[in-house]
Protein backbone atom coordinates (compact mmCIF):
# COMPACT_ATOMS: atom_id res chain seq x y z
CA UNK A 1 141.24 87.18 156.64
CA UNK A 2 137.77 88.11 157.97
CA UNK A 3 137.69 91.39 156.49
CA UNK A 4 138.60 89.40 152.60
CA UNK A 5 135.72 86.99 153.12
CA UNK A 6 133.56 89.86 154.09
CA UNK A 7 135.08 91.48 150.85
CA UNK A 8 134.47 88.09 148.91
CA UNK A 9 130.64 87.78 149.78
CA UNK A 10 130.01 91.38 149.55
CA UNK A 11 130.77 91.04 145.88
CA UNK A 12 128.75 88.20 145.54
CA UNK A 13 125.68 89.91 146.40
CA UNK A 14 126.46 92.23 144.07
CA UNK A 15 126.97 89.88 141.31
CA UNK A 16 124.01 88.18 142.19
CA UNK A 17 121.62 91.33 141.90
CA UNK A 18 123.10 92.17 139.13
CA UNK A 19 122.29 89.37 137.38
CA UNK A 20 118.58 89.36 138.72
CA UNK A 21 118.13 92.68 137.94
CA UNK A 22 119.44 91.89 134.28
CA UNK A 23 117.26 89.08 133.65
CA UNK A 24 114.15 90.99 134.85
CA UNK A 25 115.09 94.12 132.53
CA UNK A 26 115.17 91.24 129.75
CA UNK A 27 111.96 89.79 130.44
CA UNK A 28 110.55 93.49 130.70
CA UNK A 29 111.69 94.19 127.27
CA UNK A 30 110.38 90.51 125.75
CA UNK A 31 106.98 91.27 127.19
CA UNK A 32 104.35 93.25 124.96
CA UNK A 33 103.08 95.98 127.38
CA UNK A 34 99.47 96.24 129.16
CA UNK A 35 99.51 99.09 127.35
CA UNK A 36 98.85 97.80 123.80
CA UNK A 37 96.22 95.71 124.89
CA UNK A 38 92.78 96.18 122.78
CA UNK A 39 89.78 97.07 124.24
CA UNK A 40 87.95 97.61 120.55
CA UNK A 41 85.37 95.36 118.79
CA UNK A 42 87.68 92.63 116.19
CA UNK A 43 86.11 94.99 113.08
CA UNK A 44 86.85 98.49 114.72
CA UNK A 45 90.64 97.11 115.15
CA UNK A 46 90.62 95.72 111.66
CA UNK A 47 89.74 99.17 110.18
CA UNK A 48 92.50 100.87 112.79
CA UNK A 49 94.80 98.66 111.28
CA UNK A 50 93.89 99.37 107.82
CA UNK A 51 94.00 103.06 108.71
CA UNK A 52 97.09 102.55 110.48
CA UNK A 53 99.54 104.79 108.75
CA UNK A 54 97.44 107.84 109.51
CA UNK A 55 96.69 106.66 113.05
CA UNK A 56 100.93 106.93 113.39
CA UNK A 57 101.24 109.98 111.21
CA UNK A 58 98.55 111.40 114.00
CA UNK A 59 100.38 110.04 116.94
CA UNK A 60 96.82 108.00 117.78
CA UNK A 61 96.13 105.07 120.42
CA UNK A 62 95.77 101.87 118.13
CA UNK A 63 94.07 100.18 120.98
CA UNK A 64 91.28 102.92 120.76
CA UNK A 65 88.27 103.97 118.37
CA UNK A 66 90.61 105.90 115.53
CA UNK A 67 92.98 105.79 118.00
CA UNK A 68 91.54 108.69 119.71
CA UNK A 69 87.75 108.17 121.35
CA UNK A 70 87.99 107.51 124.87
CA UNK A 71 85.96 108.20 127.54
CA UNK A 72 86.12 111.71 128.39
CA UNK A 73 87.63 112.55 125.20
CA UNK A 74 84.81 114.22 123.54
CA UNK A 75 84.91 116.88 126.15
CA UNK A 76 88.00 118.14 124.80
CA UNK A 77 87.08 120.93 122.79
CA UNK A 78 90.56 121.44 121.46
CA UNK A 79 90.80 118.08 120.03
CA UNK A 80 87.00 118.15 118.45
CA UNK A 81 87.99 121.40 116.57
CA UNK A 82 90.86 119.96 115.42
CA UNK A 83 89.18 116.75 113.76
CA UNK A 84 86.81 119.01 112.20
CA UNK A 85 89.10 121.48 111.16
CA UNK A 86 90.97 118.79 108.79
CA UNK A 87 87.88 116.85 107.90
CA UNK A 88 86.43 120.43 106.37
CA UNK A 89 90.53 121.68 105.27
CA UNK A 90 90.89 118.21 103.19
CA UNK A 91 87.66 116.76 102.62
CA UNK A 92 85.16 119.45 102.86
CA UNK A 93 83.27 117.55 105.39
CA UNK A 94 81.02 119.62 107.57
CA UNK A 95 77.97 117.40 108.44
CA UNK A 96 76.26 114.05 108.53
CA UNK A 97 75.27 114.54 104.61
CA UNK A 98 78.58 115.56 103.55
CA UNK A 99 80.17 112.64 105.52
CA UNK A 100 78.31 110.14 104.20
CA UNK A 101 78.44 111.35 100.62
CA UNK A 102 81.97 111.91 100.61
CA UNK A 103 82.86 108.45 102.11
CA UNK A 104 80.16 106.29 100.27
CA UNK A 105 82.16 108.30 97.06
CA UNK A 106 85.69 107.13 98.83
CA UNK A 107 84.76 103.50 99.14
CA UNK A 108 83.10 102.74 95.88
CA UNK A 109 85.03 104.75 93.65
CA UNK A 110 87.84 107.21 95.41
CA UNK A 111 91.26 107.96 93.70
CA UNK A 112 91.27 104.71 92.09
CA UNK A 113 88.75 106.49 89.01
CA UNK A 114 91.15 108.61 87.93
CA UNK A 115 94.28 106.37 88.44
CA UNK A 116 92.54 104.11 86.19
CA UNK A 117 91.74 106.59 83.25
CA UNK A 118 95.65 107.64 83.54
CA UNK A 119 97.13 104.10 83.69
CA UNK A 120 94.43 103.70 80.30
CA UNK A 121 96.42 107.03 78.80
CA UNK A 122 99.47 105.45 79.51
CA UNK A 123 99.42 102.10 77.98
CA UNK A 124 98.34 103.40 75.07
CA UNK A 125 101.95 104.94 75.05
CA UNK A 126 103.64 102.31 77.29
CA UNK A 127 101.86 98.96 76.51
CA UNK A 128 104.90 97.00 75.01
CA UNK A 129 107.41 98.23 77.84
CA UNK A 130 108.89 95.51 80.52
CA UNK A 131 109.36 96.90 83.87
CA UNK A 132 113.42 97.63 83.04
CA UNK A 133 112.09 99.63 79.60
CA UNK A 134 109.66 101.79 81.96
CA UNK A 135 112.78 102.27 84.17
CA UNK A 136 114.81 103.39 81.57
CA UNK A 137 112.07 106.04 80.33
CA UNK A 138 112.11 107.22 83.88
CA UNK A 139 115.42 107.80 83.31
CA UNK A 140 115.34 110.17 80.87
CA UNK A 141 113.71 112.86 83.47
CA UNK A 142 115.36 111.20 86.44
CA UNK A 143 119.05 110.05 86.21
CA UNK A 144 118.02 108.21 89.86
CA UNK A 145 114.80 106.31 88.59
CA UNK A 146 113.98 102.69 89.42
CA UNK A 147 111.64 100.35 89.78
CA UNK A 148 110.41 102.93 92.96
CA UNK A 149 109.82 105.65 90.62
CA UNK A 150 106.60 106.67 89.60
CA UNK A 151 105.65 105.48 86.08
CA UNK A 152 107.11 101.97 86.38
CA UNK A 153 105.65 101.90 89.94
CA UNK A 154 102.43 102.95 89.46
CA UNK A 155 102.22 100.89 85.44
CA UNK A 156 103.31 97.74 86.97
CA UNK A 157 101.02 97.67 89.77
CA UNK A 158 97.96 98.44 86.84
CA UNK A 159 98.89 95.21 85.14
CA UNK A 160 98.94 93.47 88.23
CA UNK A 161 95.55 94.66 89.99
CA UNK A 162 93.96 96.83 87.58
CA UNK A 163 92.02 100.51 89.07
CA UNK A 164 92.50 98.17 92.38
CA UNK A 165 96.30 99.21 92.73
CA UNK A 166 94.90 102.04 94.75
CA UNK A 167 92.01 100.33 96.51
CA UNK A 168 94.92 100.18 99.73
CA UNK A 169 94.99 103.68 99.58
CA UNK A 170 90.87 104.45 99.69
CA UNK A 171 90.50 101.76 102.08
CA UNK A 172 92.69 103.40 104.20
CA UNK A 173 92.12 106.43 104.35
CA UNK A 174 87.86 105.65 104.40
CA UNK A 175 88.83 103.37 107.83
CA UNK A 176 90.08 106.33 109.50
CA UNK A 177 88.46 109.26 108.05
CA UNK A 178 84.79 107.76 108.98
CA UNK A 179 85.68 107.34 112.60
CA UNK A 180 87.00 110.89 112.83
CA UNK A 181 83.32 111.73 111.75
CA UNK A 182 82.41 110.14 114.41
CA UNK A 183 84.47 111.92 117.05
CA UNK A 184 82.80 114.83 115.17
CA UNK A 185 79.63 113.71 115.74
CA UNK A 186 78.96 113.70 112.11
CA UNK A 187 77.89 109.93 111.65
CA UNK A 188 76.61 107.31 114.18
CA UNK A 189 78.75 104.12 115.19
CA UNK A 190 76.01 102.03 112.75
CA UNK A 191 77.25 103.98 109.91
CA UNK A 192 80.76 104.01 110.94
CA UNK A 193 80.59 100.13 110.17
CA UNK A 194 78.25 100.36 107.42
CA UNK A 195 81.37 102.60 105.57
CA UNK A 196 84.13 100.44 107.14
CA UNK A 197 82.51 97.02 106.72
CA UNK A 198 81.97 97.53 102.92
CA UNK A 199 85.49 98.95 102.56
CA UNK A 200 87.00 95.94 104.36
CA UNK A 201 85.37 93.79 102.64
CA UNK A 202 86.37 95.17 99.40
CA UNK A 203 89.97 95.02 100.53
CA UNK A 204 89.63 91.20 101.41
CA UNK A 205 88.22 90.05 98.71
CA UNK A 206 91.40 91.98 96.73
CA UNK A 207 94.40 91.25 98.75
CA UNK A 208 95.86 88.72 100.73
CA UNK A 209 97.28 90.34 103.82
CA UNK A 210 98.02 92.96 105.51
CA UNK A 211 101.40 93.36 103.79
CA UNK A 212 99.20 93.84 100.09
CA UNK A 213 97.05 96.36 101.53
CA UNK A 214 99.79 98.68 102.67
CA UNK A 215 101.67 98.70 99.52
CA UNK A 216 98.46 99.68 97.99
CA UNK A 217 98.13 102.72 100.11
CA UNK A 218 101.67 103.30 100.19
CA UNK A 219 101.01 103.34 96.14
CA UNK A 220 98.37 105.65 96.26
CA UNK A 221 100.34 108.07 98.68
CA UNK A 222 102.94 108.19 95.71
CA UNK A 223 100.51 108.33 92.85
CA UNK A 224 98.81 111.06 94.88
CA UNK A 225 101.79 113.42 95.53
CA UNK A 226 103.19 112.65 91.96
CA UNK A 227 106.96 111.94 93.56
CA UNK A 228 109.37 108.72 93.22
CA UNK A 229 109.49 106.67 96.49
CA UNK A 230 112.85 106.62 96.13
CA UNK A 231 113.64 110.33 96.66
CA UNK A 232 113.72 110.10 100.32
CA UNK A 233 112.30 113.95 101.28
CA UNK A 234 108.90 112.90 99.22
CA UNK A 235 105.78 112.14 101.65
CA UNK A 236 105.85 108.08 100.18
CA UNK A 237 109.86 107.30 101.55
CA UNK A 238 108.56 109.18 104.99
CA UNK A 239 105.35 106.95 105.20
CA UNK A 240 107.54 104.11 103.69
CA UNK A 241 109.61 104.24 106.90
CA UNK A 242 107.05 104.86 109.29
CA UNK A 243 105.14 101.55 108.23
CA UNK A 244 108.61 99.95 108.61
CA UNK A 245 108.65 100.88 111.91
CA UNK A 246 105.37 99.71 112.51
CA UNK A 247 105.74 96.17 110.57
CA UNK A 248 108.79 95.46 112.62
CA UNK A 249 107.68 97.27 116.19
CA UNK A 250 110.76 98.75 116.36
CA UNK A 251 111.05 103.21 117.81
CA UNK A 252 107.83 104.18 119.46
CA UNK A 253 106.16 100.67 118.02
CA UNK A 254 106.31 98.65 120.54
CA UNK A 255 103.63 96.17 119.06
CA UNK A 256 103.07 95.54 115.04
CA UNK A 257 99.78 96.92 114.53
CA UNK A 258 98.89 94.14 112.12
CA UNK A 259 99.39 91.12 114.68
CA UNK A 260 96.60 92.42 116.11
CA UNK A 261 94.20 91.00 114.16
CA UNK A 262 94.07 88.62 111.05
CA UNK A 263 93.39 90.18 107.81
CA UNK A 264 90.92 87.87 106.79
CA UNK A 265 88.79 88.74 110.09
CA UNK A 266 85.08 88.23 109.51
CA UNK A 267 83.62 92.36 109.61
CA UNK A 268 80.22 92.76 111.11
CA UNK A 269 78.03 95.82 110.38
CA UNK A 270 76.53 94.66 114.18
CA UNK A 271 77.14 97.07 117.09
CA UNK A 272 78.40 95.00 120.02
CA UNK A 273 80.23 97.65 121.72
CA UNK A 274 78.94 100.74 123.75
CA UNK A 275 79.89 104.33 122.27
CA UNK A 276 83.53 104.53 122.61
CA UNK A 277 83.80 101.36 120.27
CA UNK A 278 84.71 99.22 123.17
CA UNK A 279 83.58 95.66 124.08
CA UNK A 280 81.85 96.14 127.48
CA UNK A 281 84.27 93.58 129.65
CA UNK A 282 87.11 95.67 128.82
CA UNK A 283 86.03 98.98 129.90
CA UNK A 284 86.85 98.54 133.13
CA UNK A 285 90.60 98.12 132.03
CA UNK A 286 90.40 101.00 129.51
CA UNK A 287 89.51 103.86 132.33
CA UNK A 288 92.27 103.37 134.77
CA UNK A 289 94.89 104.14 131.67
């Protein structure tokens, strides 16, 4: 008789840690990590978040100066190479003059010029055609076309914002580009917000949220590499997914990138952080990552 009760409350324990420990694992996996916490100024987030399909396509730090500049970090001489490897391979950017130029260019006029003088071209052609007509002409190259595919995607989005369809996409790229000339040591933090602050402000004063802004650079992905968004090996289904993942915090995304911070966050041009773009009260936390 002992040896069942013995039996009885042995299994009880068991029961009962089992339940404690499966509580605790659910808490654990409610609760946003430490690690996600942001140690950046509310308009370097902002123009993380706005870059924040490169940042993932990069594998970069959202909670960090373009998700990379850290303390320490600029000693890595592998990493600094890299940075200005691609800013010379895609933007021929080799200097302070060349960054500025080149991003001043990006945020007051970028892709969206010559999206607008082909959306022009094609409503001379196109101006009477409903979305389901444009479609349907798609068609006749693409058996698969829909309202994904790139001339009623890119048409429809003209009549709706104008050359500004693509303002997502400059934005975008301009928020991250302009703080990886600063890892170079191309541009200093004042002009890093001078670039950004304009940009973001452009994109405010356009869109509504977060949600607009992405479809614009998702848009201007697709415009870019010429490809329907539905064919899903093309660059705009990959990024598609990615920002999926990063709307919903779902795979490596622990945290959606654009809860961070509000869309409609005031941007100041004024430095209030110390060279690593972080607020002084949080560097303490930021160094013993």
């Amino acid at each position: 008789m002992q040896d069942l009760l013995l039996v009885f409350f042995v299994c009880v324990i068991i029961v009962l840690l089992c339940v404690v420990i499966w509580r605790n694992l659910k808490k654990r996996k409610g609760k946003k990590p430490d690690a996600v916490t942001t140690t950046l100024s509310p308009t370097l987030q902002w123009l993380n978040t706005a870059g924040s399909i490169l940042l993932a396509v990069n594998k970069e730090d959202f909670r960090y100066m373009g998700g990379m500049y850290t303390p320490g970090s600029e000693k890595s001489s592998r990493k600094l190479e890299s940075i200005k490897t691609m800013l010379w391979d895609y933007w021929e950017i080799d200097g302070h003059e060349s960054a500025m130029e080149t991003m001043t260019h990006l945020v007051s006029t970028g892709m969206r010029s010559r999206y607008w003088r082909d959306m022009v071209l094609l409503e001379t052609v196109f101006s009477q055609y409903s979305e389901q007509e444009l479609i349907e002409e798609a068609r006749k190259h693409n058996p698969n076309a829909n309202a994904e595919s790139l001339l009623p995607k890119t048409l429809m989005a003209y009549r709706k914002y104008g050359e500004n369809a693509l303002l997502g996409w400059d934005v975008g790229r301009a928020a991250y580009i302009i703080q990886c000339c600063y890892f170079a040591g191309y541009v200093s933090m004042e002009e890093v917000l001078e670039i950004g602050v304009e940009a973001g402000k452009l994109a405010q004063e356009c869109f509504d949220n977060w949600d607009q802004l992405m479809e614009s650079y998702l848009l201007g992905g697709q415009y870019w590499q010429e490809e329907d968004a539905n064919e899903p090996n093309s660059m705009t289904a990959g990024r598609r997914k990615l920002y999926e993942k990063l709307r919903t915090g779902t795979g490596a995304y622990e945290v959606n990138p654009y809860q961070m911070v509000a869309f409609q966050t005031p941007l100041s041009k004024e430095v209030v952080t110390d060279q690593y773009g972080m607020i002084p009260a949080s560097q303490a936390y930021a160094q013993k990552d």
